[in-house]
PDB file of N, CA and C in Angstrom:
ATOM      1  N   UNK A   1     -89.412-273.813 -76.475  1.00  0.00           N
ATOM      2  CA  UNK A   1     -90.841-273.928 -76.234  1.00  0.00           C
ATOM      3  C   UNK A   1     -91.177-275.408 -76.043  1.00  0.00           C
ATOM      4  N   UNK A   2     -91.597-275.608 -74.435  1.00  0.00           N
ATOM      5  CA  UNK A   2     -92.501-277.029 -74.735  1.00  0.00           C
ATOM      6  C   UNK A   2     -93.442-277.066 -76.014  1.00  0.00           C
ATOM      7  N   UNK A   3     -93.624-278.958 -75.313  1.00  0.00           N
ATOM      8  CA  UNK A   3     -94.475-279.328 -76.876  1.00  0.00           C
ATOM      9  C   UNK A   3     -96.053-278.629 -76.154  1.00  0.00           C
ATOM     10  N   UNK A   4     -96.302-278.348 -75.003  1.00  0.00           N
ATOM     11  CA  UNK A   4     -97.834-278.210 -74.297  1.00  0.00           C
ATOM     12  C   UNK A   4     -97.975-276.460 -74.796  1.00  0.00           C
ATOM     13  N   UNK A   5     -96.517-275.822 -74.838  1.00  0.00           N
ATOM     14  CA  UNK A   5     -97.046-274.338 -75.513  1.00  0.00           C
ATOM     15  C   UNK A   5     -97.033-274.529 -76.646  1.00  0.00           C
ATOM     16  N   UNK A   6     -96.314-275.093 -77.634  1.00  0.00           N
ATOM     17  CA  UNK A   6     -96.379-275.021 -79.142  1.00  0.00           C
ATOM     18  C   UNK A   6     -97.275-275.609 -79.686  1.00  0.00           C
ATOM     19  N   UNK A   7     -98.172-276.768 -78.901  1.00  0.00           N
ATOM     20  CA  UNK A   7     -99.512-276.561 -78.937  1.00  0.00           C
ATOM     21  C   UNK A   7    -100.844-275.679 -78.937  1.00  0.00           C
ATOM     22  N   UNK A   8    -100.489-275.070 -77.589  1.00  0.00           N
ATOM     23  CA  UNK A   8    -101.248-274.245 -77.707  1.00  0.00           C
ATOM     24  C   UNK A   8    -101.270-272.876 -78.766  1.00  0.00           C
ATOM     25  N   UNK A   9    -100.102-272.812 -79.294  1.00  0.00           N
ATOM     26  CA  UNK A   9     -99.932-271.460 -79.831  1.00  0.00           C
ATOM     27  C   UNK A   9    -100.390-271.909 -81.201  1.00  0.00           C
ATOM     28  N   UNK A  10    -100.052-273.391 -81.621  1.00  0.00           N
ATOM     29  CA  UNK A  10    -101.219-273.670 -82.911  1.00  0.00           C
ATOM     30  C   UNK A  10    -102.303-273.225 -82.462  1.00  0.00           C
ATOM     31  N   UNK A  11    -103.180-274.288 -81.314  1.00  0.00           N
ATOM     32  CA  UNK A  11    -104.240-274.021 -81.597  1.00  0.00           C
ATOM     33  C   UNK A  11    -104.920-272.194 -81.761  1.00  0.00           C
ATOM     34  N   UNK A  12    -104.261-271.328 -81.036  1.00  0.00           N
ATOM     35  CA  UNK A  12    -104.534-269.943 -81.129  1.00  0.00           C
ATOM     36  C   UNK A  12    -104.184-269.698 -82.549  1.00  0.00           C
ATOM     37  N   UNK A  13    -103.981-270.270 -83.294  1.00  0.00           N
ATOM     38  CA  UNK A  13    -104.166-269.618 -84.638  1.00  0.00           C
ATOM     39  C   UNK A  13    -105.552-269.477 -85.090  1.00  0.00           C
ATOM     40  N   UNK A  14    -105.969-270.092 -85.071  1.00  0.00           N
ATOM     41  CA  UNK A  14    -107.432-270.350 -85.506  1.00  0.00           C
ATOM     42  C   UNK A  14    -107.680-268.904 -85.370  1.00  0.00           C
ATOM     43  N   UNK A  15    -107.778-268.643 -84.233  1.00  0.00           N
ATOM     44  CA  UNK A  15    -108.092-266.894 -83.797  1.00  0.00           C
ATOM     45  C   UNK A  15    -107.587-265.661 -84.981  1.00  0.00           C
ATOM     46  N   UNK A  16    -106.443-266.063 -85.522  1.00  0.00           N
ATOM     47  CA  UNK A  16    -105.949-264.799 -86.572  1.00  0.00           C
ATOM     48  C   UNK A  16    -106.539-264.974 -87.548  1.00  0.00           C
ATOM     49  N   UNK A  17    -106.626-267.058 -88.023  1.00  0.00           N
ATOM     50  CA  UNK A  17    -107.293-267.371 -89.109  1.00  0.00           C
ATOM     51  C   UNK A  17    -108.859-266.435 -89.371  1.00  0.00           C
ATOM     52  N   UNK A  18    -109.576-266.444 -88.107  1.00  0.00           N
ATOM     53  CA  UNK A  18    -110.843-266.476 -88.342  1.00  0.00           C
ATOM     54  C   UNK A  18    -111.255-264.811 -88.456  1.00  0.00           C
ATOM     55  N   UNK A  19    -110.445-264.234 -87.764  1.00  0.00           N
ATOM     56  CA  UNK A  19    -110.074-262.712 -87.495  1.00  0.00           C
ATOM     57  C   UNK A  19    -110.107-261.537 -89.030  1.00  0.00           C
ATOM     58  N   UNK A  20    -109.261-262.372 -89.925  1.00  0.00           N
ATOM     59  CA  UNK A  20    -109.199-262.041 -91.016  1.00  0.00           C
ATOM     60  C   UNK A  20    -109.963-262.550 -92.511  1.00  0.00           C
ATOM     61  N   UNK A  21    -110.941-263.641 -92.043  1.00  0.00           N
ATOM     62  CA  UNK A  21    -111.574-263.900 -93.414  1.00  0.00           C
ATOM     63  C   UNK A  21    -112.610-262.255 -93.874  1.00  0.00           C
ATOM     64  N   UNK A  22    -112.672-262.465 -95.034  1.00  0.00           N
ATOM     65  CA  UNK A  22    -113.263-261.470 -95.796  1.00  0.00           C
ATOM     66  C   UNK A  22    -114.447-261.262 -95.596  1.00  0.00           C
ATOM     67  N   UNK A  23    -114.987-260.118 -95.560  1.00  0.00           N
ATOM     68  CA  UNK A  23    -116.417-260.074 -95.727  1.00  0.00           C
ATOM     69  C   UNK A  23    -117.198-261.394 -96.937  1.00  0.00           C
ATOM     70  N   UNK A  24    -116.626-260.880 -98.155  1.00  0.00           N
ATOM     71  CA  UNK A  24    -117.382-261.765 -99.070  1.00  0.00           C
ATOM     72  C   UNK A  24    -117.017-262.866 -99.344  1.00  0.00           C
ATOM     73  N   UNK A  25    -115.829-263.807 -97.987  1.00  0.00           N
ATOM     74  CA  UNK A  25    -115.812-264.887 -98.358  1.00  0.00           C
ATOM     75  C   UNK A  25    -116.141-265.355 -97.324  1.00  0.00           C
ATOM     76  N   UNK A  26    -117.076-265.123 -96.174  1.00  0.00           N
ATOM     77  CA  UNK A  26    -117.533-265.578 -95.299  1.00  0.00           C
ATOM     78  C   UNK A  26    -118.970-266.290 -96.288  1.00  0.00           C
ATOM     79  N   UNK A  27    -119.636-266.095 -96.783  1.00  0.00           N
ATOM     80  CA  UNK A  27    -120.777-267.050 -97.130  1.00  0.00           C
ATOM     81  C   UNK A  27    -120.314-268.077 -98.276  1.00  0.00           C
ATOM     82  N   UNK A  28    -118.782-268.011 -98.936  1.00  0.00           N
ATOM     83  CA  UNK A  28    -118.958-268.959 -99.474  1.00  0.00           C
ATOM     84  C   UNK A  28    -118.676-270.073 -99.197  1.00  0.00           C
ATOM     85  N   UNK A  29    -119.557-271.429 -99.859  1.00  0.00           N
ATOM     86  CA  UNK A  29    -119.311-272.697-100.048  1.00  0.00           C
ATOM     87  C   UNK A  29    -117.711-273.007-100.295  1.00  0.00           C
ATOM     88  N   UNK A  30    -117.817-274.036 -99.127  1.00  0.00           N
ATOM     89  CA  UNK A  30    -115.843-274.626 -99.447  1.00  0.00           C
ATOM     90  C   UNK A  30    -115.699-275.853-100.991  1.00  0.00           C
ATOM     91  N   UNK A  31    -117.159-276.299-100.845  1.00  0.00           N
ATOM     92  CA  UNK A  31    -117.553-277.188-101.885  1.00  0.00           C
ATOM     93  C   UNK A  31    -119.075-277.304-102.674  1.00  0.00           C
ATOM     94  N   UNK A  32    -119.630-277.359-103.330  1.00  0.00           N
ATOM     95  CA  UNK A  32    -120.707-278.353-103.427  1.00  0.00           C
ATOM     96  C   UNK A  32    -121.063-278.430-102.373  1.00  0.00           C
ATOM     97  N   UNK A  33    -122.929-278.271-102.139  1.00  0.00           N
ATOM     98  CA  UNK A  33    -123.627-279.413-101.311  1.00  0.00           C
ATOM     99  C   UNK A  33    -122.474-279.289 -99.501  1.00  0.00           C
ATOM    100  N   UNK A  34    -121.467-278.072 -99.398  1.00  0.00           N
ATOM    101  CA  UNK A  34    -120.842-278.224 -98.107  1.00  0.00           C
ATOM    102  C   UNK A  34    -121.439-276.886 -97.371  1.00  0.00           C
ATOM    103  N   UNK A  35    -120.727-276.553 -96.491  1.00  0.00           N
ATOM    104  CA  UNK A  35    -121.011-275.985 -95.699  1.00  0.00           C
ATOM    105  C   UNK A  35    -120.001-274.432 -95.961  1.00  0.00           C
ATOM    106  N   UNK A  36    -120.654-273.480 -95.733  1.00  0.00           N
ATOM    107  CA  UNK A  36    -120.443-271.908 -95.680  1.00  0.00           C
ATOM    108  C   UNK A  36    -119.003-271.701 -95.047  1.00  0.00           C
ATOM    109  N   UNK A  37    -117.702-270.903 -95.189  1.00  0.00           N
ATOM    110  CA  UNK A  37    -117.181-270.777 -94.328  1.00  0.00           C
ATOM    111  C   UNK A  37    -117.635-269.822 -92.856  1.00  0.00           C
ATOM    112  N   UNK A  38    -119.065-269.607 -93.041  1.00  0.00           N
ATOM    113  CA  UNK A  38    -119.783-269.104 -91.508  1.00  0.00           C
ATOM    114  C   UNK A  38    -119.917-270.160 -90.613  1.00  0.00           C
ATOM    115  N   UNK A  39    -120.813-271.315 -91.564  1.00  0.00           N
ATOM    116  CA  UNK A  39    -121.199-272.261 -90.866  1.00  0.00           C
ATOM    117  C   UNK A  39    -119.949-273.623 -90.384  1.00  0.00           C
ATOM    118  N   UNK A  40    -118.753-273.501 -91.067  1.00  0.00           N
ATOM    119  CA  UNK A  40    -117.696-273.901 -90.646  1.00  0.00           C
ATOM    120  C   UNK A  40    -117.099-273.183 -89.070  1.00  0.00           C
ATOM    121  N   UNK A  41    -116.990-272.190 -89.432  1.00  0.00           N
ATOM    122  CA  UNK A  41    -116.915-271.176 -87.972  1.00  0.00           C
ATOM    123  C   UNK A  41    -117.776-270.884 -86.940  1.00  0.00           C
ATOM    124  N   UNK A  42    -118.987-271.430 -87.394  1.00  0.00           N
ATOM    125  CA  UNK A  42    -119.592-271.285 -86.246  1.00  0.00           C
ATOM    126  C   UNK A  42    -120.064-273.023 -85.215  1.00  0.00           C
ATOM    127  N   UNK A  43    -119.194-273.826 -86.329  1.00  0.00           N
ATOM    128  CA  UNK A  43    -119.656-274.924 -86.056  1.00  0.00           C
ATOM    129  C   UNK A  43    -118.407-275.242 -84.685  1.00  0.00           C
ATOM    130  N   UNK A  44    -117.511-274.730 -85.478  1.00  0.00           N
ATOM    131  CA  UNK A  44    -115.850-274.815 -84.590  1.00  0.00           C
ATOM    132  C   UNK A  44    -116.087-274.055 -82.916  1.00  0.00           C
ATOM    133  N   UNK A  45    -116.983-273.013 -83.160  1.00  0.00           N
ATOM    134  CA  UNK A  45    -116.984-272.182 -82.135  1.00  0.00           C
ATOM    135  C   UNK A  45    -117.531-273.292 -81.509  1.00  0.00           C
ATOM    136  N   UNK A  46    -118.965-273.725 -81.792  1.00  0.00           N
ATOM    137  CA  UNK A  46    -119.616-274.425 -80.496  1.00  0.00           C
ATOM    138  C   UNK A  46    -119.377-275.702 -79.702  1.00  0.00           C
ATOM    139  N   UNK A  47    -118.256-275.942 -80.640  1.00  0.00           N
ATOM    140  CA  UNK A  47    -117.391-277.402 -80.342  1.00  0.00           C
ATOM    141  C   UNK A  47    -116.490-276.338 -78.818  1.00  0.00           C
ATOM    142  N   UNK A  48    -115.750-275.831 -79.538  1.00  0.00           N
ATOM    143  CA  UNK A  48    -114.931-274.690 -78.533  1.00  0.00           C
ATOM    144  C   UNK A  48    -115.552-274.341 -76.996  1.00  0.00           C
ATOM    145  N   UNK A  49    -117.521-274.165 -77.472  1.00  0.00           N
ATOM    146  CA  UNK A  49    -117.864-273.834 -76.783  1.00  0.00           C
ATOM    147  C   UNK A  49    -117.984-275.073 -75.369  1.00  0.00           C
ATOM    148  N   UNK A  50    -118.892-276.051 -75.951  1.00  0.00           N
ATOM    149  CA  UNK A  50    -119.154-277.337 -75.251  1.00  0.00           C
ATOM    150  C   UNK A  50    -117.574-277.626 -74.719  1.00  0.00           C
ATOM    151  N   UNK A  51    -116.437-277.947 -75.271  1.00  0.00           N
ATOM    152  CA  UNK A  51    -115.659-278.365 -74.642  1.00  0.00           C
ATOM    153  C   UNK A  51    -114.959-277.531 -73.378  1.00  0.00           C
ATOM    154  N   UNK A  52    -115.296-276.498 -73.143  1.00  0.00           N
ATOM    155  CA  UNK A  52    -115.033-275.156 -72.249  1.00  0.00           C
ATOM    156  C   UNK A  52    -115.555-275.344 -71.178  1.00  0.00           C
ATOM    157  N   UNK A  53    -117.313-275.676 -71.539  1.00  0.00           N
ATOM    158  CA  UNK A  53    -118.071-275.648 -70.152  1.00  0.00           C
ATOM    159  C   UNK A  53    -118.600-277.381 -69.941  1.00  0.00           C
ATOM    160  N   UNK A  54    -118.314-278.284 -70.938  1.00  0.00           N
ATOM    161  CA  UNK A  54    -118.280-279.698 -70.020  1.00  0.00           C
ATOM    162  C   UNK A  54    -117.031-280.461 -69.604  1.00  0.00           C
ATOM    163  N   UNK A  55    -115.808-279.572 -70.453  1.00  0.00           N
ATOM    164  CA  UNK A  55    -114.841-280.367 -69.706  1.00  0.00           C
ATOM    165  C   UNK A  55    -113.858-279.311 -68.951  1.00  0.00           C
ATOM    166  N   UNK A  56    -113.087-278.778 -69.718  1.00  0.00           N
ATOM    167  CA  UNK A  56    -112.111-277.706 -68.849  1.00  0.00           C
ATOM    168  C   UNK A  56    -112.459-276.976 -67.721  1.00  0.00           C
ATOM    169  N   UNK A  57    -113.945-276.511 -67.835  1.00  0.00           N
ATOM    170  CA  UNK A  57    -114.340-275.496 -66.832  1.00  0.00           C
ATOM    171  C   UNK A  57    -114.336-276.553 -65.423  1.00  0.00           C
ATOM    172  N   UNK A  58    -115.058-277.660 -65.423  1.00  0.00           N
ATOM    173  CA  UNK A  58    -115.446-278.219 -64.540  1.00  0.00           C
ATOM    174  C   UNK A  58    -113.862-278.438 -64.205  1.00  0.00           C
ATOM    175  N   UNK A  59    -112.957-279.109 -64.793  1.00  0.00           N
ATOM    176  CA  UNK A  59    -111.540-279.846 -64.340  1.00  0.00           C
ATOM    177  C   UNK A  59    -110.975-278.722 -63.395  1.00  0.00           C
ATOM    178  N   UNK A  60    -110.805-277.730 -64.438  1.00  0.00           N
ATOM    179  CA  UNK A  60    -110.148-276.411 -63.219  1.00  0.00           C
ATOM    180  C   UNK A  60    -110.659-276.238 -62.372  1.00  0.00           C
ATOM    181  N   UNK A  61    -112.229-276.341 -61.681  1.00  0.00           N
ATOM    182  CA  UNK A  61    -112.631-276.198 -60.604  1.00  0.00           C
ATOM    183  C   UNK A  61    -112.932-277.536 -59.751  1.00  0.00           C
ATOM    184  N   UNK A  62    -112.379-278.712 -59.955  1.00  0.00           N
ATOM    185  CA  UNK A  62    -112.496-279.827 -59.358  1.00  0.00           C
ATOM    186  C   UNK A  62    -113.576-280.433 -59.723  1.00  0.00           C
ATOM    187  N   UNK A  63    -114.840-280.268 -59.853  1.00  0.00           N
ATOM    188  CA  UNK A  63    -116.019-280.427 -60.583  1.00  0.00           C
ATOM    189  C   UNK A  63    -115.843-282.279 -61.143  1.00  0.00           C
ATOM    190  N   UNK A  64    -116.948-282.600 -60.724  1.00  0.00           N
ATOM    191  CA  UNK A  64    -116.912-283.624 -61.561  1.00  0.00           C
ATOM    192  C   UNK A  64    -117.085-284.031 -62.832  1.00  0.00           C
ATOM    193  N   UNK A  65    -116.376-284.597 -63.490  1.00  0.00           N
ATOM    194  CA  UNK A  65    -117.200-284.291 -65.680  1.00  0.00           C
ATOM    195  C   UNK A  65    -118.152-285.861 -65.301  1.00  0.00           C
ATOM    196  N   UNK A  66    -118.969-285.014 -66.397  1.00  0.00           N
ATOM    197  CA  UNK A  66    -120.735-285.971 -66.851  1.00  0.00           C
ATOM    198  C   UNK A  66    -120.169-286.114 -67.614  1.00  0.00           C
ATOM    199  N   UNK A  67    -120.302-287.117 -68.176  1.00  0.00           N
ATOM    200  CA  UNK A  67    -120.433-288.055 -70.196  1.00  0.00           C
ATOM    201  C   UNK A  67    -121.207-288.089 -70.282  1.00  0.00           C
ATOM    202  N   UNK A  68    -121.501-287.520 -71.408  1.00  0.00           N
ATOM    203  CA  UNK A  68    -122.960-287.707 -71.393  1.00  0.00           C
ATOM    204  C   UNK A  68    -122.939-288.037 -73.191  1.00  0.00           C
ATOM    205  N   UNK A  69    -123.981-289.278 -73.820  1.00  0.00           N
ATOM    206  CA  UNK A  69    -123.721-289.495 -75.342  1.00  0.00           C
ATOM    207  C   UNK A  69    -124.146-288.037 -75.885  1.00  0.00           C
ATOM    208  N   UNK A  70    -123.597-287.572 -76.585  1.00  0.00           N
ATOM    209  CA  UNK A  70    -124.214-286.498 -78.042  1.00  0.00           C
ATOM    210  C   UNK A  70    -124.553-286.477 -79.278  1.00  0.00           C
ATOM    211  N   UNK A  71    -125.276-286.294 -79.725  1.00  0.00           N
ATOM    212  CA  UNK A  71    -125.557-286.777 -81.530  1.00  0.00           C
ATOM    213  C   UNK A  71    -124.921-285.795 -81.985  1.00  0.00           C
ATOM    214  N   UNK A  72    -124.076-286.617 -82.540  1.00  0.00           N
ATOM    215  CA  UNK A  72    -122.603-285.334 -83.566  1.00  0.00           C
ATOM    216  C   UNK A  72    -123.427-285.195 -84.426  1.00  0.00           C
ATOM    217  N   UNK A  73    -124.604-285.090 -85.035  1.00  0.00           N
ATOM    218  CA  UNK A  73    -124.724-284.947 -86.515  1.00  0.00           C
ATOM    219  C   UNK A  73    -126.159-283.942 -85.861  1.00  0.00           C
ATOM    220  N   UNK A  74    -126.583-284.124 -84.903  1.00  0.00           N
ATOM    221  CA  UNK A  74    -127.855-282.992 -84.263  1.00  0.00           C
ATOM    222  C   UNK A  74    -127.222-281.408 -84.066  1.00  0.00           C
ATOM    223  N   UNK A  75    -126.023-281.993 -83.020  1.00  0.00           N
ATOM    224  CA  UNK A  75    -125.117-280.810 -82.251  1.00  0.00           C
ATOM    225  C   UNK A  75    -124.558-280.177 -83.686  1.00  0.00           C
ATOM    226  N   UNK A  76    -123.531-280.935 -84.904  1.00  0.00           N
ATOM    227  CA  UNK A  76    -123.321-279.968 -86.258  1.00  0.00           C
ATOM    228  C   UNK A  76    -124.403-278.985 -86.812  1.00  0.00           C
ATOM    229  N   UNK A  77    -125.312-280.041 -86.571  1.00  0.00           N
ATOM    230  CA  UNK A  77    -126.659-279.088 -87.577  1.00  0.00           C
ATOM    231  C   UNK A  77    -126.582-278.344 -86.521  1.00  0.00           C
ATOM    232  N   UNK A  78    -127.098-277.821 -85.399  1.00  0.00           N
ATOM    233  CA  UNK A  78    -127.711-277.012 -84.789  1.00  0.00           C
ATOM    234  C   UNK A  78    -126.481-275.529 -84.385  1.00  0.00           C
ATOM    235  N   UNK A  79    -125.119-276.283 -84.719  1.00  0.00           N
ATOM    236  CA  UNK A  79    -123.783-275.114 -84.928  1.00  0.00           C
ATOM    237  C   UNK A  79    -124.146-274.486 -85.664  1.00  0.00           C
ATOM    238  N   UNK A  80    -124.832-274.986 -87.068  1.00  0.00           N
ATOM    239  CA  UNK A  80    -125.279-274.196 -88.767  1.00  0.00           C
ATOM    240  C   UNK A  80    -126.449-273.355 -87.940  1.00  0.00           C
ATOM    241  N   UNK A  81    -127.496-273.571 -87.742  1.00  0.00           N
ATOM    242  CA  UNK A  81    -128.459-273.218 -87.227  1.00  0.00           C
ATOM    243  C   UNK A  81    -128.374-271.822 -85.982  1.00  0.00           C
ATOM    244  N   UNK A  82    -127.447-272.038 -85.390  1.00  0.00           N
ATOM    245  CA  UNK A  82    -126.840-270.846 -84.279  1.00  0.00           C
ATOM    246  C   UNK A  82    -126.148-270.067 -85.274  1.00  0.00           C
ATOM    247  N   UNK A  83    -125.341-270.595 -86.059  1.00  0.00           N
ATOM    248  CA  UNK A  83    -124.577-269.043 -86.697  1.00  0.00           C
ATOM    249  C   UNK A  83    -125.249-268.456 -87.701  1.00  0.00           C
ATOM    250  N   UNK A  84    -126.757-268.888 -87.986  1.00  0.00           N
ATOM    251  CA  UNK A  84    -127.249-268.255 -88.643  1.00  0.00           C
ATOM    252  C   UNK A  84    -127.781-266.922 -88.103  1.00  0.00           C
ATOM    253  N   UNK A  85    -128.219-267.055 -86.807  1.00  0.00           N
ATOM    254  CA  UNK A  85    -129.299-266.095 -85.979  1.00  0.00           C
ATOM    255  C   UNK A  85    -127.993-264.712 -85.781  1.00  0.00           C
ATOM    256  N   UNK A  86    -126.232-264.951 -85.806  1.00  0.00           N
ATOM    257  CA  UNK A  86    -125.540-264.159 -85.276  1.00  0.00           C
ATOM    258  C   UNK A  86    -124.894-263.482 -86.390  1.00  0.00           C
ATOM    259  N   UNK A  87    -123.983-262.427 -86.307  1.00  0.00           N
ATOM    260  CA  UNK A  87    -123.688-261.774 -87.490  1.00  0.00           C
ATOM    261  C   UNK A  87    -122.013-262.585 -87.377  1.00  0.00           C
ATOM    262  N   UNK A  88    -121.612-261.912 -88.296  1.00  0.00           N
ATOM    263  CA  UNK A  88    -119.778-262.126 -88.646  1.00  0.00           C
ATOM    264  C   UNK A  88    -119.391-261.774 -87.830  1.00  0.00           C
ATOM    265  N   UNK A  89    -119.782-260.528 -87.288  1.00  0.00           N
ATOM    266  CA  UNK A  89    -118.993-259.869 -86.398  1.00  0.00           C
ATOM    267  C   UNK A  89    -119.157-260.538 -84.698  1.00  0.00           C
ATOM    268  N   UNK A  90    -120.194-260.935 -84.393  1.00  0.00           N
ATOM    269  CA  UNK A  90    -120.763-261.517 -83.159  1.00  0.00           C
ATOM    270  C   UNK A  90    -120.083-262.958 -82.867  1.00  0.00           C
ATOM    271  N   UNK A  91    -120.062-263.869 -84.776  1.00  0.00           N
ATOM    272  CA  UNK A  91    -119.102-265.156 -84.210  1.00  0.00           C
ATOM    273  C   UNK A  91    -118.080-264.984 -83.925  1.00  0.00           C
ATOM    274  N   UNK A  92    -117.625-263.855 -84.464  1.00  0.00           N
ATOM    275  CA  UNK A  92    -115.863-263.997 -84.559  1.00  0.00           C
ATOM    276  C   UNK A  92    -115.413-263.823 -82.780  1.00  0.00           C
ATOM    277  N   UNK A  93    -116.076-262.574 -82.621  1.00  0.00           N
ATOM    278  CA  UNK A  93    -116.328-262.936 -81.058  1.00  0.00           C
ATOM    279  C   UNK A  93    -116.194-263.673 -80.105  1.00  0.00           C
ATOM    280  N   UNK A  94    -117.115-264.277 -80.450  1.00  0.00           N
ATOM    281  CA  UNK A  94    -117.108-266.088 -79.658  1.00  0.00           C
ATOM    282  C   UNK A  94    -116.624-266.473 -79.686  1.00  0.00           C
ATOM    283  N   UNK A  95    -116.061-267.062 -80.808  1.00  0.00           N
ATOM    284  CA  UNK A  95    -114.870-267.599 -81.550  1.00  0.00           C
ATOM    285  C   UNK A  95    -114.078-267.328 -80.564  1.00  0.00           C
ATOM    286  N   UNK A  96    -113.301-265.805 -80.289  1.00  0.00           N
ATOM    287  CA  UNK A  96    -112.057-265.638 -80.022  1.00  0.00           C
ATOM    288  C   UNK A  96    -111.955-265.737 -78.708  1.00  0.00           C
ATOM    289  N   UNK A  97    -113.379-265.414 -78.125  1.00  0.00           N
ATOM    290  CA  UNK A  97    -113.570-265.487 -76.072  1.00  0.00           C
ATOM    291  C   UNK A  97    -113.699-267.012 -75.963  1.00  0.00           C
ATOM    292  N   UNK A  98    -114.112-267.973 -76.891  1.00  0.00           N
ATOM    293  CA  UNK A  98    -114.025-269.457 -76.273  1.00  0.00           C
ATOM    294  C   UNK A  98    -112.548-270.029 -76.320  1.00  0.00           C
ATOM    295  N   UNK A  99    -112.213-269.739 -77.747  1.00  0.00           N
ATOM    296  CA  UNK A  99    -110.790-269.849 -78.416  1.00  0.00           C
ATOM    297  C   UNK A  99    -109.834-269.485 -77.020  1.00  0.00           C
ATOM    298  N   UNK A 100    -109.636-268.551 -76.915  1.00  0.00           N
ATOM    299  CA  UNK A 100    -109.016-267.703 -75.499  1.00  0.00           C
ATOM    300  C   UNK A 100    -109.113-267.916 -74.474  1.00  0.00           C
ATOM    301  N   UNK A 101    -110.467-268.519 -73.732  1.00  0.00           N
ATOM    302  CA  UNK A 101    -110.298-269.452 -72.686  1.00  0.00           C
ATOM    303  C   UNK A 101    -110.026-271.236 -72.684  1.00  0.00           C
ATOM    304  N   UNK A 102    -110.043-271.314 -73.537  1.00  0.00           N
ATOM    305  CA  UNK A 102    -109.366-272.993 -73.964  1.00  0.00           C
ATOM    306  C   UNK A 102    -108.072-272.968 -73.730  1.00  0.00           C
ATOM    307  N   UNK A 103    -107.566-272.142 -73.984  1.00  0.00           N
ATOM    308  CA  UNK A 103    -106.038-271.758 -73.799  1.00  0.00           C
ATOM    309  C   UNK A 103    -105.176-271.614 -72.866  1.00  0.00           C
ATOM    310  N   UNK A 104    -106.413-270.684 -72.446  1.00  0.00           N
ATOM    311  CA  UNK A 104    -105.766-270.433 -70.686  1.00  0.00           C
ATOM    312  C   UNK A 104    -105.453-271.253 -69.692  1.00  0.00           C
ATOM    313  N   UNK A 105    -106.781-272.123 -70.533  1.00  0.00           N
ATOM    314  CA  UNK A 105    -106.938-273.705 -68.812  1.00  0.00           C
ATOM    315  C   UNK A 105    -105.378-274.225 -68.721  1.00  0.00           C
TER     316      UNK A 105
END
């Protein structure tokens, strides 16, 4: 196995990881004052997500990429904020259709 698949086949873990958390350990705190393992997962998704449709999508289609600055600490909060409105079942979803096309590129 190249090092570009044994990469990728880490990163597709995430997918089994996230596949199998528990019902009742999806709301808990990893720490104190931290963040939910929902809001961990849903934060991952939208990173997954943004990097899908501002960089990969455009590259595979020739497309030019925008830079554009982002407030990492607006875009986190507002990951918490999106996985609130969706269920477990709806991130995991996402999760696995963004997860899954990251992969592919």
């Amino acid at each position: 196995m190249n090092e570009k698949s044994q990469l990728l086949e880490e990163f597709k873990e995430w997918i089994c990881f996230v596949s199998e958390i528990r019902e009742m350990d999806w709301q808990i705190k990893i720490a104190e004052d931290k963040w939910s393992v929902h809001d961990i997962v849903s934060h991952i998704l939208l990173w997954d997500k943004y990097f899908y449709e501002a960089a990969i999508h455009p590259i595979l289609n020739n497309t030019p990429l925008t830079l554009i600055q982002i407030d990492f600490n607006q875009f986190n909060q507002d990951a918490v904020e999106f996985g609130k409105t969706k269920t477990k079942e709806e991130i995991i979803e996402m999760t696995i259709q963004y997860r899954n096309m990251n992969c592919r590129a």
